[in-house]
PDB file of N, CA and C in Angstrom:
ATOM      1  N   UNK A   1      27.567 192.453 -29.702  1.00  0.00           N
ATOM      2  CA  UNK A   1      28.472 192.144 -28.613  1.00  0.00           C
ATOM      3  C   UNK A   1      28.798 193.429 -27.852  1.00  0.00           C
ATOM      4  N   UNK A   2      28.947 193.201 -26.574  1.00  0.00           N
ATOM      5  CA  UNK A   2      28.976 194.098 -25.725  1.00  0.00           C
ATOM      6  C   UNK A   2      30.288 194.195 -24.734  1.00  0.00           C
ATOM      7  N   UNK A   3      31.263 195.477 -24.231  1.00  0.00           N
ATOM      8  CA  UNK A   3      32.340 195.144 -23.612  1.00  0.00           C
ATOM      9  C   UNK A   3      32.165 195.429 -22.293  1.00  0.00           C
ATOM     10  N   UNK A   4      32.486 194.397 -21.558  1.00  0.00           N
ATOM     11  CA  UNK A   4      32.100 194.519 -20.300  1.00  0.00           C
ATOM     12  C   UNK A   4      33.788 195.198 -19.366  1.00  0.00           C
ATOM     13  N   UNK A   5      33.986 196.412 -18.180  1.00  0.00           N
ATOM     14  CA  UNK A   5      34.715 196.168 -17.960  1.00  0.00           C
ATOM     15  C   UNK A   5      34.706 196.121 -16.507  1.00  0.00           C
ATOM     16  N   UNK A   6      35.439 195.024 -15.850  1.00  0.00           N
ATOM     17  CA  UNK A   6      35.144 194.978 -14.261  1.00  0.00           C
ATOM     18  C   UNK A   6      36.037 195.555 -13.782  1.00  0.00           C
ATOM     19  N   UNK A   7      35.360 196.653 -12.131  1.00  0.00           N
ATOM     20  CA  UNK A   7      36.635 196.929 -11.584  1.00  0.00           C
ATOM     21  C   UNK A   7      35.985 197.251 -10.041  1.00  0.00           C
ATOM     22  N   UNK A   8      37.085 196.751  -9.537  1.00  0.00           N
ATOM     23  CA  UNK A   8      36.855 196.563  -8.245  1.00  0.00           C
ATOM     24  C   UNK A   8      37.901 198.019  -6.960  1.00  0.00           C
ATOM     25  N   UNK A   9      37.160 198.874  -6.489  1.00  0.00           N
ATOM     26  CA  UNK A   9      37.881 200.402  -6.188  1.00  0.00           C
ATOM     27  C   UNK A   9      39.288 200.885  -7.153  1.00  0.00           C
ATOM     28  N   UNK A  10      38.601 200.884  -8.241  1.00  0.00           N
ATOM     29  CA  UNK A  10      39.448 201.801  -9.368  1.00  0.00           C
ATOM     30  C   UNK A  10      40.549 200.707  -9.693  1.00  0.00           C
ATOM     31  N   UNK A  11      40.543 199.142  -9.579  1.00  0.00           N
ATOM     32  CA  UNK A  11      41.479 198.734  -9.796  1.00  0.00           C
ATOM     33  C   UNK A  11      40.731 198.298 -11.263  1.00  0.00           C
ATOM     34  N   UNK A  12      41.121 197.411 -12.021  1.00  0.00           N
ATOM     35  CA  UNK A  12      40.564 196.683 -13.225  1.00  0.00           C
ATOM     36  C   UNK A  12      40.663 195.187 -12.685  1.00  0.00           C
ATOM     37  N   UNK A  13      39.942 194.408 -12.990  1.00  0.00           N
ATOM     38  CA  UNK A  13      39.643 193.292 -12.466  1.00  0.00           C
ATOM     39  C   UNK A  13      40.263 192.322 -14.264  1.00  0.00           C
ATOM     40  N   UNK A  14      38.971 192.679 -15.071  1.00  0.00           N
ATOM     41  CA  UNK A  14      38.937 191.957 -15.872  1.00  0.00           C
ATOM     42  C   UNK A  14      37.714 192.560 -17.235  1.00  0.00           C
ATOM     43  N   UNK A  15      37.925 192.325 -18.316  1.00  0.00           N
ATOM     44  CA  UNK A  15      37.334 192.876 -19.353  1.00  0.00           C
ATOM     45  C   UNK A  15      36.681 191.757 -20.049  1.00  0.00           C
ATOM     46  N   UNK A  16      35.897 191.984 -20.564  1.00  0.00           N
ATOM     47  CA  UNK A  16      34.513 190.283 -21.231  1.00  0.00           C
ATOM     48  C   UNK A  16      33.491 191.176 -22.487  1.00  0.00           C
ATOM     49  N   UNK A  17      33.773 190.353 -23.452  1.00  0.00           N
ATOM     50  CA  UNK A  17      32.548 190.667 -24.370  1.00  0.00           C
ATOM     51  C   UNK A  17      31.807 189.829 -24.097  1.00  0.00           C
ATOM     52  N   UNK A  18      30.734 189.812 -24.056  1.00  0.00           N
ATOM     53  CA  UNK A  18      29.463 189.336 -23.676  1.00  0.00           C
ATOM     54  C   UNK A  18      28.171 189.980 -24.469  1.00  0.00           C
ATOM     55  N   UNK A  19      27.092 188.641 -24.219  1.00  0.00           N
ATOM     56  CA  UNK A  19      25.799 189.183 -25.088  1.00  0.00           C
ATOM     57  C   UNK A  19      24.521 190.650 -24.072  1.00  0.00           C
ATOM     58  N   UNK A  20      24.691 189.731 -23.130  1.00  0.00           N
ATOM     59  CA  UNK A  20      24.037 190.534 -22.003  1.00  0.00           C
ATOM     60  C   UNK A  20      24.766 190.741 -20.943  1.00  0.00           C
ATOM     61  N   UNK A  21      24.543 192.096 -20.643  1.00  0.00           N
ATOM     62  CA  UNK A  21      25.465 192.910 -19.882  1.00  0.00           C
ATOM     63  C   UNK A  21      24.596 192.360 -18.296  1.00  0.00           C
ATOM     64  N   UNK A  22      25.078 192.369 -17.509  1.00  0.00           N
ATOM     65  CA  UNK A  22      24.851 191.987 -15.846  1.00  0.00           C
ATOM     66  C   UNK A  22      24.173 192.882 -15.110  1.00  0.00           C
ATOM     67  N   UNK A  23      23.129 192.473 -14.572  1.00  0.00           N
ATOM     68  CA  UNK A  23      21.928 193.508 -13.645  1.00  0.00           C
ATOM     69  C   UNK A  23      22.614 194.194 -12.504  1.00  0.00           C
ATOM     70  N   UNK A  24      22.415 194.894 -11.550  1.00  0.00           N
ATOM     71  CA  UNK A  24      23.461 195.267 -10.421  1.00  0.00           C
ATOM     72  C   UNK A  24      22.565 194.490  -8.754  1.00  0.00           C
ATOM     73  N   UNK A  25      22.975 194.218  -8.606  1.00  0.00           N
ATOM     74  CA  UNK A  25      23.021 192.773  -7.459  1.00  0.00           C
ATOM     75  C   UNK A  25      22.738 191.503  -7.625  1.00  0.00           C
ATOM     76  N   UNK A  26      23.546 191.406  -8.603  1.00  0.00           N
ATOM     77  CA  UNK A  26      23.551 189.996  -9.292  1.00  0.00           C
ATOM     78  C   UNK A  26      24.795 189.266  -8.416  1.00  0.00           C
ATOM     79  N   UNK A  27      24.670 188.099  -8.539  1.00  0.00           N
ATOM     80  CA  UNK A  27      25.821 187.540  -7.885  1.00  0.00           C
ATOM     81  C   UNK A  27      26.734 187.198  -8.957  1.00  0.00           C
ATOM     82  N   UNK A  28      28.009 186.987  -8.827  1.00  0.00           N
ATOM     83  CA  UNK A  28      29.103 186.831  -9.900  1.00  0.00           C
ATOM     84  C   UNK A  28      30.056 186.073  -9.321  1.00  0.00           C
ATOM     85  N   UNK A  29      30.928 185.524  -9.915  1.00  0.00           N
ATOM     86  CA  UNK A  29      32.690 184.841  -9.566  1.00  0.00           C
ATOM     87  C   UNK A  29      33.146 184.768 -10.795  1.00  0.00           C
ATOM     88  N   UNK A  30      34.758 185.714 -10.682  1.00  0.00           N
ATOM     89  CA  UNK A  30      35.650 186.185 -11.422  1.00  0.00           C
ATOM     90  C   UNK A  30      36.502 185.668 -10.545  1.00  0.00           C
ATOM     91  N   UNK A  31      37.635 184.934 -11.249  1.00  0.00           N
ATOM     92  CA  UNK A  31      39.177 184.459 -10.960  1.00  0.00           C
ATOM     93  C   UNK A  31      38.851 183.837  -9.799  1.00  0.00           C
ATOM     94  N   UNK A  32      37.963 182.967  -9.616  1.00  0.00           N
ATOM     95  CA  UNK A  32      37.785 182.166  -8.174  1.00  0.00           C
ATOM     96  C   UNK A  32      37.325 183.184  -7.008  1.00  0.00           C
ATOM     97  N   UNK A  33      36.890 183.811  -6.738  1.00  0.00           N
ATOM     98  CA  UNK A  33      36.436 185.145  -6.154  1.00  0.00           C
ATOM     99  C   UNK A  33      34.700 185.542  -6.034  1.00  0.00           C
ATOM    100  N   UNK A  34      33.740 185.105  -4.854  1.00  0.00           N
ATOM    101  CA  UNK A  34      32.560 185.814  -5.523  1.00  0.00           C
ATOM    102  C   UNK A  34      32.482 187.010  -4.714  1.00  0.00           C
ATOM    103  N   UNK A  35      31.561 187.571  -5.608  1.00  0.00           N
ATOM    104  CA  UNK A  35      31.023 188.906  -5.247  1.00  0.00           C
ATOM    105  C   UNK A  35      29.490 189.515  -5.923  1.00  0.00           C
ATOM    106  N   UNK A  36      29.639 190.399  -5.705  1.00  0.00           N
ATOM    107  CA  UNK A  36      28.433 191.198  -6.575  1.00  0.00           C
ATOM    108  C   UNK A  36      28.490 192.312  -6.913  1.00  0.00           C
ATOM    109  N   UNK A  37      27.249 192.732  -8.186  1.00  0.00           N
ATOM    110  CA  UNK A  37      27.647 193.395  -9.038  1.00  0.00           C
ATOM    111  C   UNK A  37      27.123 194.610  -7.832  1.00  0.00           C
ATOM    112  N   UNK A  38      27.835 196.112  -7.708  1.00  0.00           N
ATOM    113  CA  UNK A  38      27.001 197.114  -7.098  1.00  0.00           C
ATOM    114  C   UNK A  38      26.759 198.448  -7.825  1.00  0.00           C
ATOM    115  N   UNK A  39      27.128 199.142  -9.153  1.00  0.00           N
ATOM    116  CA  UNK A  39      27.118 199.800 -10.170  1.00  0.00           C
ATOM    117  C   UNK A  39      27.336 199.465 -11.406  1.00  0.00           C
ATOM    118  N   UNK A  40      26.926 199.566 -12.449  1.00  0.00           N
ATOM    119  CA  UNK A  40      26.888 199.866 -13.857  1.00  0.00           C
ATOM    120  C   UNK A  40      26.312 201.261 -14.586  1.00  0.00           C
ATOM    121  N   UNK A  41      27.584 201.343 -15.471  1.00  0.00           N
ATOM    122  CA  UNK A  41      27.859 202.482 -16.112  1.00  0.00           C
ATOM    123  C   UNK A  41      28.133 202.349 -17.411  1.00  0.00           C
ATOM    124  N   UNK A  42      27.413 202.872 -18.301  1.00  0.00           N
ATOM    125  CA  UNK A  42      27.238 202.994 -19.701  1.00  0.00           C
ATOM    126  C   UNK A  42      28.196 203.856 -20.308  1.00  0.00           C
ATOM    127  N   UNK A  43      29.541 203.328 -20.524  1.00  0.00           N
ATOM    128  CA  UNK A  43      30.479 204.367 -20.938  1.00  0.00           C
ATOM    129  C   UNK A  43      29.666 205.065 -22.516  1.00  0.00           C
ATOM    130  N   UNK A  44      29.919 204.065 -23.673  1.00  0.00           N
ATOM    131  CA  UNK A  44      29.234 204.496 -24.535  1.00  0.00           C
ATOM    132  C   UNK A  44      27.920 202.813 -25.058  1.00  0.00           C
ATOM    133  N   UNK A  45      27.898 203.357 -26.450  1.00  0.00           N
ATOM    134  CA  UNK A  45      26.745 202.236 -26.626  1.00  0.00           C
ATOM    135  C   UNK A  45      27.176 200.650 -26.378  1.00  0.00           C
ATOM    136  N   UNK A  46      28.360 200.571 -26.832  1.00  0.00           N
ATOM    137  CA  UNK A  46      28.642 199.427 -26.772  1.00  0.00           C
ATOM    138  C   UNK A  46      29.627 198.612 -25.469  1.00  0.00           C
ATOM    139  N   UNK A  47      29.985 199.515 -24.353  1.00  0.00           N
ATOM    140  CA  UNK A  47      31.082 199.906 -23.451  1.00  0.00           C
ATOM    141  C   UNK A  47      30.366 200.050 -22.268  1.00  0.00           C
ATOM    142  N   UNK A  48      30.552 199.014 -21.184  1.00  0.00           N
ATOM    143  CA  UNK A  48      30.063 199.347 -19.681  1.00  0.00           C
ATOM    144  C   UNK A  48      30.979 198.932 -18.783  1.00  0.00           C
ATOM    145  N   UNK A  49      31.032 199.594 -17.612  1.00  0.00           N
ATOM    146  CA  UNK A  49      32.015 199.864 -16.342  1.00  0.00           C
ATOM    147  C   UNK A  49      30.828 199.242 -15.467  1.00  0.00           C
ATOM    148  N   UNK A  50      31.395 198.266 -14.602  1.00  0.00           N
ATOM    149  CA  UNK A  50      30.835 197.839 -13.305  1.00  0.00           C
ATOM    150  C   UNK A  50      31.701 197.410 -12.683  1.00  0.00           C
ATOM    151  N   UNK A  51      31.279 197.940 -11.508  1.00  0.00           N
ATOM    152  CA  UNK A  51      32.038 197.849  -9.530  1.00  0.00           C
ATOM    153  C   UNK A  51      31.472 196.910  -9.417  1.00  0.00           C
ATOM    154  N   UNK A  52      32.609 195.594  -8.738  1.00  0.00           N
ATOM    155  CA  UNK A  52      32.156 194.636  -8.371  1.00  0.00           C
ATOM    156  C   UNK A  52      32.598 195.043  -6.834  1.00  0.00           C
ATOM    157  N   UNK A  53      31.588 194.452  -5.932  1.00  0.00           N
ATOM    158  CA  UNK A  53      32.256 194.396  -4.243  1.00  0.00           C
ATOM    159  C   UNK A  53      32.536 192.746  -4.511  1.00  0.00           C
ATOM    160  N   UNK A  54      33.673 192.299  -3.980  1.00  0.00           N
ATOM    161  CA  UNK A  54      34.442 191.128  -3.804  1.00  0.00           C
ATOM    162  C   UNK A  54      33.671 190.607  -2.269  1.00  0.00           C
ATOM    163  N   UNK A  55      33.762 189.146  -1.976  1.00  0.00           N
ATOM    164  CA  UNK A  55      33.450 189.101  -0.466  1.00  0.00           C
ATOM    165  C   UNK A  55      34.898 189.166   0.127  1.00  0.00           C
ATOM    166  N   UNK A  56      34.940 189.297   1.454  1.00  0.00           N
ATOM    167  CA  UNK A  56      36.208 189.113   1.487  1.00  0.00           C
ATOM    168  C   UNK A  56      37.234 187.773   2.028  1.00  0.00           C
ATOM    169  N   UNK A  57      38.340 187.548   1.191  1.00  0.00           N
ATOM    170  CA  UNK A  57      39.064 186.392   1.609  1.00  0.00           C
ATOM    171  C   UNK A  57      38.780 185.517   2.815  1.00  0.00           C
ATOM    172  N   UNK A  58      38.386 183.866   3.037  1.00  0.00           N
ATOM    173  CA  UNK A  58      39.434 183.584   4.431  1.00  0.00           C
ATOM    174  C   UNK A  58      40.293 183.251   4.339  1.00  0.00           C
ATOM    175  N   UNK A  59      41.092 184.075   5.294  1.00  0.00           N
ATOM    176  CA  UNK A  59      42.476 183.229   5.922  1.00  0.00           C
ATOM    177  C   UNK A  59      42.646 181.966   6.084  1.00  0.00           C
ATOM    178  N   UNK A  60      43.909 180.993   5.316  1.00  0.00           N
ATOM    179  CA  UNK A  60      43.339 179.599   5.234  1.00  0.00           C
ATOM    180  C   UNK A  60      44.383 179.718   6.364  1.00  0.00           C
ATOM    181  N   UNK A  61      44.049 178.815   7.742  1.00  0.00           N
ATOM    182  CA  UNK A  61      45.210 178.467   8.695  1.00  0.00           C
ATOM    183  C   UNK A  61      46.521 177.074   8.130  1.00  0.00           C
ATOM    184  N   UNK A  62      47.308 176.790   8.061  1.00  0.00           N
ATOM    185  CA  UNK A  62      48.001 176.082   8.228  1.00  0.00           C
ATOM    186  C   UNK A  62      47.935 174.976   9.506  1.00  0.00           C
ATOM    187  N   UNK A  63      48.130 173.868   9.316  1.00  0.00           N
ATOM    188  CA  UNK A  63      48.005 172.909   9.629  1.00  0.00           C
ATOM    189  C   UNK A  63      49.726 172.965  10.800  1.00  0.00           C
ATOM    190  N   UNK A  64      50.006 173.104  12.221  1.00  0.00           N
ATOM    191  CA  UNK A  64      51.089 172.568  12.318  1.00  0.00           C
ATOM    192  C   UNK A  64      51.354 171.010  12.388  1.00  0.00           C
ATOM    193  N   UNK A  65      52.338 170.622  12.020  1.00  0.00           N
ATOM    194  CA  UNK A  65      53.142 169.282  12.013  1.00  0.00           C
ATOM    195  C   UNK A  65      53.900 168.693  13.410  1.00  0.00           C
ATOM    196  N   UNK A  66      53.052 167.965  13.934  1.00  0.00           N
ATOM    197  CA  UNK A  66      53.806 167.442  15.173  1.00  0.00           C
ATOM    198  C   UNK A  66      54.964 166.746  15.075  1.00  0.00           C
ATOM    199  N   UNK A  67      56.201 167.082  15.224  1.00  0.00           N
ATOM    200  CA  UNK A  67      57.205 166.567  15.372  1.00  0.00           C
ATOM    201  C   UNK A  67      57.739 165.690  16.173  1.00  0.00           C
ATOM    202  N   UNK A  68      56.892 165.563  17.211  1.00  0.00           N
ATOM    203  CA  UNK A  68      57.199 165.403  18.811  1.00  0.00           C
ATOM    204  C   UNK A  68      58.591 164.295  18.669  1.00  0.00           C
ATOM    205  N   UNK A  69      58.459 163.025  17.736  1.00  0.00           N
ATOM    206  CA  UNK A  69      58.921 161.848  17.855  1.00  0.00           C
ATOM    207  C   UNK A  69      60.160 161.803  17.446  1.00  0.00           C
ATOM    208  N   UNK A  70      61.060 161.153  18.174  1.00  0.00           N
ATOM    209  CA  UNK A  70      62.615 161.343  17.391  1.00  0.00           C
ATOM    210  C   UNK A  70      62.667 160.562  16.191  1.00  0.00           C
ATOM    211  N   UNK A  71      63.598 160.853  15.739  1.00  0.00           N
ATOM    212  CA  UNK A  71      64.024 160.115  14.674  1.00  0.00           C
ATOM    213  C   UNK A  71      65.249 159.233  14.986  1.00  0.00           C
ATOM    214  N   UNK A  72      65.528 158.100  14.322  1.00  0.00           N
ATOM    215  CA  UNK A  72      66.251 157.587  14.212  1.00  0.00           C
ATOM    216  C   UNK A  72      67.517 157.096  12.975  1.00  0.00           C
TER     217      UNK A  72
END
């Protein structure tokens, strides 16, 4: 078993033991999020660091609510 740790510009994303460690432009989704892998780093034998690039968010718009109509 192998420790995987993700991090996305020096933040930490998320940590995974896993059997096989992830190629680098692989595609991925972590926490509802895709992205891809763009470095891996062999801390020691059993220990690897990979930069994920995230895509980035859309903005979900909101819906406005027509009010127009009175109430009664």
């Amino acid at each position: 078993m192998k420790t995987v740790h993700y991090y996305e510009n020096q933040q930490h994303i998320l940590s995974q033991l896993v059997n096989r460690v992830p190629v680098c432009g692989q595609d991925i989704r972590i926490k509802g999020r895709n992205g891809k892998i763009k470095d891996i780093l062999e801390i020691t034998e059993n220990v690897y660091r990979v930069q994920v690039q995230f895509e980035p968010a859309a903005k979900k718009r909101t819906v406005t609510v027509d009010n127009k109509k009175k109430r009664r």
